[in-house]
C-alpha atoms as a PDB file:
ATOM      1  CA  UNK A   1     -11.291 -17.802 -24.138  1.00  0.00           C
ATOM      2  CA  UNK A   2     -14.111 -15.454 -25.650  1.00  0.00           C
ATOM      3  CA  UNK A   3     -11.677 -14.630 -28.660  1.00  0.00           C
ATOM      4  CA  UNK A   4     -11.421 -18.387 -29.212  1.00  0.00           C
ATOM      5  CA  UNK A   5     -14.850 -18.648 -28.970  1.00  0.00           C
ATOM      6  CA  UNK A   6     -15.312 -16.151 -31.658  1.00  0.00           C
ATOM      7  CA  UNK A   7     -13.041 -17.859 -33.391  1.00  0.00           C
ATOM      8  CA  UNK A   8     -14.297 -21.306 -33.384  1.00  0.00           C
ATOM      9  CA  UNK A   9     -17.616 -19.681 -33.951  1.00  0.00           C
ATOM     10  CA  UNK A  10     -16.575 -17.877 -37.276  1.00  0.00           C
ATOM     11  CA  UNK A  11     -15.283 -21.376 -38.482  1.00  0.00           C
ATOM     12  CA  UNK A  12     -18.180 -22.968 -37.973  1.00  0.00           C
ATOM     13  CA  UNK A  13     -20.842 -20.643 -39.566  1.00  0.00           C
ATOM     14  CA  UNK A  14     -18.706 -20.893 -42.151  1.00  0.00           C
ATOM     15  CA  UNK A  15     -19.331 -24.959 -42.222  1.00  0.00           C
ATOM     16  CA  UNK A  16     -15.260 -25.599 -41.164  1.00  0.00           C
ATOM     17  CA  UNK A  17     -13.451 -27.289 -38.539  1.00  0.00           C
ATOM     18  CA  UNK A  18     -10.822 -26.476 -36.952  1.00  0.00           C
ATOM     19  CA  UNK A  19      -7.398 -28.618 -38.152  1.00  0.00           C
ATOM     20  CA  UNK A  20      -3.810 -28.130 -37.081  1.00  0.00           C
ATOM     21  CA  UNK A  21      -3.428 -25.793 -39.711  1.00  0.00           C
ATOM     22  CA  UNK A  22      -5.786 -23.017 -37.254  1.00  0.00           C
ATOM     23  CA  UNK A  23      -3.781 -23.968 -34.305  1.00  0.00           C
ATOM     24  CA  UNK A  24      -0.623 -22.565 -35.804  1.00  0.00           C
ATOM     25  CA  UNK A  25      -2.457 -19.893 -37.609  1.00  0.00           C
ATOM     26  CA  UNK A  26      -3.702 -18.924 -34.672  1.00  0.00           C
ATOM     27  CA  UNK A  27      -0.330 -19.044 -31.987  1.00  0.00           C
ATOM     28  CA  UNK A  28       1.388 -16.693 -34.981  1.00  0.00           C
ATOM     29  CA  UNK A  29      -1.738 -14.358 -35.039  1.00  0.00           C
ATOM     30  CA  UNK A  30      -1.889 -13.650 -31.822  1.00  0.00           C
ATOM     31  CA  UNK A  31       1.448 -13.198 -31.863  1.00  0.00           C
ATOM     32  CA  UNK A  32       2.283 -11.080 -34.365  1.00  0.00           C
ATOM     33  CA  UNK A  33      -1.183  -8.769 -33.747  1.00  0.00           C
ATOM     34  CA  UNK A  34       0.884  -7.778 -30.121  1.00  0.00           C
ATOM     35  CA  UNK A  35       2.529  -4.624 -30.048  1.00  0.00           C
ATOM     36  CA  UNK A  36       6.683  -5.608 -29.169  1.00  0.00           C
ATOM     37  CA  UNK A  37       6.376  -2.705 -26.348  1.00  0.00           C
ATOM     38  CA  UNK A  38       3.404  -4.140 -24.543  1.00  0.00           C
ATOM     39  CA  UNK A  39       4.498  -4.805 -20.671  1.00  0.00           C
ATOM     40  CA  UNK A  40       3.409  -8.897 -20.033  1.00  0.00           C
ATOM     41  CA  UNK A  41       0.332  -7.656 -17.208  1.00  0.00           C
ATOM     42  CA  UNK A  42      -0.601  -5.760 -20.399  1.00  0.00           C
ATOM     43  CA  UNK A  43      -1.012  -8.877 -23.118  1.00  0.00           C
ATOM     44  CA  UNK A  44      -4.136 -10.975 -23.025  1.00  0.00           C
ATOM     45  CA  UNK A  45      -3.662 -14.509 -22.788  1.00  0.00           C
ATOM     46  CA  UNK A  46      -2.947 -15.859 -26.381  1.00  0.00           C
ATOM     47  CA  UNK A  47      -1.893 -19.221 -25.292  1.00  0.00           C
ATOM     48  CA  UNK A  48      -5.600 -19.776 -23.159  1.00  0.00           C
ATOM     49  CA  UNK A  49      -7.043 -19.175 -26.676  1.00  0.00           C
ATOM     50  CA  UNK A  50      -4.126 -21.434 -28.769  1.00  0.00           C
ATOM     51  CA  UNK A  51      -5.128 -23.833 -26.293  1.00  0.00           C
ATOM     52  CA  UNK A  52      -8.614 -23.726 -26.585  1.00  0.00           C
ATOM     53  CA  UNK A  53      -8.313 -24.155 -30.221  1.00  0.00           C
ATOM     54  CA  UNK A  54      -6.079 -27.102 -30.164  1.00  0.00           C
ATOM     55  CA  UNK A  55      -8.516 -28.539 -27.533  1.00  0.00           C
ATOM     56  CA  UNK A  56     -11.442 -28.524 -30.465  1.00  0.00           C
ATOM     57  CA  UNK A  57      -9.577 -29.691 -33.076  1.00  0.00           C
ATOM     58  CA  UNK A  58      -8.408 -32.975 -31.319  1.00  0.00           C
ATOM     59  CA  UNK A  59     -12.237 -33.442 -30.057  1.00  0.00           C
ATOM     60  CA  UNK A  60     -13.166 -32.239 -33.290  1.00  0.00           C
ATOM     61  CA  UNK A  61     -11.083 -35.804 -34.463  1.00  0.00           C
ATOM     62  CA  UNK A  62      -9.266 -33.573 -36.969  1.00  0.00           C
ATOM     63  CA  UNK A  63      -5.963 -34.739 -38.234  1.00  0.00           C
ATOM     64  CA  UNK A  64      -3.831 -33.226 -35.732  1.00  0.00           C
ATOM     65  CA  UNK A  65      -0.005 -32.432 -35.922  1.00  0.00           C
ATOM     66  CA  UNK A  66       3.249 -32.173 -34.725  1.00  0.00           C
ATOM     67  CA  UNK A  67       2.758 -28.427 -36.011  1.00  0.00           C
ATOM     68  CA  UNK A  68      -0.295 -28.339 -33.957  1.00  0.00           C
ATOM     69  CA  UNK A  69       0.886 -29.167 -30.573  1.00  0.00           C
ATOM     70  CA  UNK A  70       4.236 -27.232 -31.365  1.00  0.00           C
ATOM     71  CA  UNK A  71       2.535 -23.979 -31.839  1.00  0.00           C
ATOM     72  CA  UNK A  72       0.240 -24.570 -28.531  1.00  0.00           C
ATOM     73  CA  UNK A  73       3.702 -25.221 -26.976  1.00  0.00           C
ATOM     74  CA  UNK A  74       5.167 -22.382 -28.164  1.00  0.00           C
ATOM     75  CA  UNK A  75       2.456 -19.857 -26.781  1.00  0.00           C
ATOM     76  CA  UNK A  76       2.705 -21.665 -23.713  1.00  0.00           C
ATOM     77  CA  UNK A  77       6.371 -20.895 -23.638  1.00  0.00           C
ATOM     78  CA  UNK A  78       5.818 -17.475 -24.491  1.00  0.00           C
ATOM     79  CA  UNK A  79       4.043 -16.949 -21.098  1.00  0.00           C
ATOM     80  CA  UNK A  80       6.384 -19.392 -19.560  1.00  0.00           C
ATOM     81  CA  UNK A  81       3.615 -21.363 -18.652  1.00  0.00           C
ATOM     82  CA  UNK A  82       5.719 -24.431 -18.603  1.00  0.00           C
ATOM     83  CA  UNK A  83       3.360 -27.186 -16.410  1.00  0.00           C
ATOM     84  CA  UNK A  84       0.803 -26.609 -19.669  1.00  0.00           C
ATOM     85  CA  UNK A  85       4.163 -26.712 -22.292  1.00  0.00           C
ATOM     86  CA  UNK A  86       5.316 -29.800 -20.438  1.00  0.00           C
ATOM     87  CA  UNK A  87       1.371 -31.602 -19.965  1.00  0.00           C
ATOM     88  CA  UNK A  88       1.126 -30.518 -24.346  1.00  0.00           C
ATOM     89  CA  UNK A  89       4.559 -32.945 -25.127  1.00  0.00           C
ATOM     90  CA  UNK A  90       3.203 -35.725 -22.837  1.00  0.00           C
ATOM     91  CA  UNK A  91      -0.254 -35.417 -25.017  1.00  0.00           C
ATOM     92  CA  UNK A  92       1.199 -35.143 -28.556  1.00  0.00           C
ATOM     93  CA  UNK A  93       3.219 -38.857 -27.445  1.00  0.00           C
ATOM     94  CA  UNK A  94      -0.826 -39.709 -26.222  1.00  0.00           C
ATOM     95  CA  UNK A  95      -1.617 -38.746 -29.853  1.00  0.00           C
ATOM     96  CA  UNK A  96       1.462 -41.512 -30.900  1.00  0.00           C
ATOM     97  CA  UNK A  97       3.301 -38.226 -32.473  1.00  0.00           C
ATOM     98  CA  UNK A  98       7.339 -37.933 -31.983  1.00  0.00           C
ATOM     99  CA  UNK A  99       7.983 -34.623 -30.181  1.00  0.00           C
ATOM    100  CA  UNK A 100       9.717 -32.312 -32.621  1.00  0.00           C
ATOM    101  CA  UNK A 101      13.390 -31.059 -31.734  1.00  0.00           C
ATOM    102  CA  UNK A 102      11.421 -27.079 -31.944  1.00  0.00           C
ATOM    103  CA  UNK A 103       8.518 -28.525 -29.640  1.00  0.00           C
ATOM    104  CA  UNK A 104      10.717 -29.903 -27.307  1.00  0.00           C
ATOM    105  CA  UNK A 105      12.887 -26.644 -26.850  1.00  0.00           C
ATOM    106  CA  UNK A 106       9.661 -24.473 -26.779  1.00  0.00           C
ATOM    107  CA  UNK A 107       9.116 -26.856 -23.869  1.00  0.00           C
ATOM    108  CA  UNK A 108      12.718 -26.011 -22.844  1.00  0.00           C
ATOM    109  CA  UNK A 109      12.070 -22.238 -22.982  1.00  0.00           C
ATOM    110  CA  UNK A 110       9.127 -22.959 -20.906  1.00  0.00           C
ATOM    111  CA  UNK A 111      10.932 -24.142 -18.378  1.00  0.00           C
ATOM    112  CA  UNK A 112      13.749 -21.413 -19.101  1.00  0.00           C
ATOM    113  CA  UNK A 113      11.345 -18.411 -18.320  1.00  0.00           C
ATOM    114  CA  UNK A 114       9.442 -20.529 -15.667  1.00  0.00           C
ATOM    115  CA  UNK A 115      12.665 -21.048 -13.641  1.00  0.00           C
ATOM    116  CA  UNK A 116      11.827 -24.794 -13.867  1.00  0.00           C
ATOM    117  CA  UNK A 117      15.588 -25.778 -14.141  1.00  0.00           C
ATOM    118  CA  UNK A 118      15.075 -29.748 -12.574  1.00  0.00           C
ATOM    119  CA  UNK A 119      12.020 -30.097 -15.002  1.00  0.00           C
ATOM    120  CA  UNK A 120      14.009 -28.521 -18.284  1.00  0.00           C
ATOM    121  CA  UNK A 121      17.116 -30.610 -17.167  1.00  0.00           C
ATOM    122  CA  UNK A 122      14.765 -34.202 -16.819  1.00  0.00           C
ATOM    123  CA  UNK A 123      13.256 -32.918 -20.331  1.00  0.00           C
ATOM    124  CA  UNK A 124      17.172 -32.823 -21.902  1.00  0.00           C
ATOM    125  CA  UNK A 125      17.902 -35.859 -20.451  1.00  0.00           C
ATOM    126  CA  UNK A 126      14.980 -37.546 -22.487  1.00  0.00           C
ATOM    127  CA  UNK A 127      15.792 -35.643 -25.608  1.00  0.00           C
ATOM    128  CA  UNK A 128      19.322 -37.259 -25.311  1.00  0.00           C
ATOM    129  CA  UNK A 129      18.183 -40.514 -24.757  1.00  0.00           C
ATOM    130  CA  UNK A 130      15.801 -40.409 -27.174  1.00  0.00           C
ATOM    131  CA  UNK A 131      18.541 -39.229 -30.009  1.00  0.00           C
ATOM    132  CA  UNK A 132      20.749 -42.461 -28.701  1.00  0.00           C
ATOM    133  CA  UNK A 133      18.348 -45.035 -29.532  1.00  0.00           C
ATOM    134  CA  UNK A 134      17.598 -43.604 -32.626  1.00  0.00           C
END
């Protein structure tokens, strides 16, 4: 969380807030700044600081996103930390936002890597209900 804290920092010296434009900024920073050989004990934790971020903007009272939560969901997914992918869709519906079909399948992936099979299956099962009633 220090690198978000630098980050959030740098923003606001600069007299800016953080919107959901940083949060996604941010998730393809970190990344894309990640060398493609580096072992997983090896990789700092990029989502802790997505996650931080997307915490200030929303207590910040930004306009936050679909795009927002996504990305946070997507770095969460990336770690397959899927019990923080899976609490970030139940806060976007808190936020009155429709889950998108790529935030619900990070979410998926989450689960995927997490080997959260009866939690990815309950997910698809509300994805497919959702789709009927709409």
């Amino acid at each position: 969380t220090k690198i978000a804290r630098q980050l959030l920092a740098g923003l606001k010296s600069q007299s800016l807030q953080p919107d959901k434009v940083t949060v996604s900024a941010a998730a393809r920073a970190f990344e894309d700044a990640l060398p493609s050989d580096m072992s997983k004990s090896q990789r700092p934790n990029s989502w802790t600081v997505v996650l931080d971020i997307l915490r200030e903007v929303i207590e910040s009272n930004s306009n936050i996103d679909v795009i927002a939560f996504g990305a946070a969901i997507s770095s969460c997914a990336s770690e397959a930390k899927w019990t923080w992918a899976l609490s970030l869709l139940r806060d976007l519906q808190e936020h009155q936002l429709q889950p998108s079909l790529a935030a619900c399948g990070s979410a998926l992936h989450a689960c995927e890597l997490g080997h959260a099979w009866e939690h990815a299956l309950v997910l698809l099962a509300a994805m497919m209900n959702e789709t009927e009633l709409q």
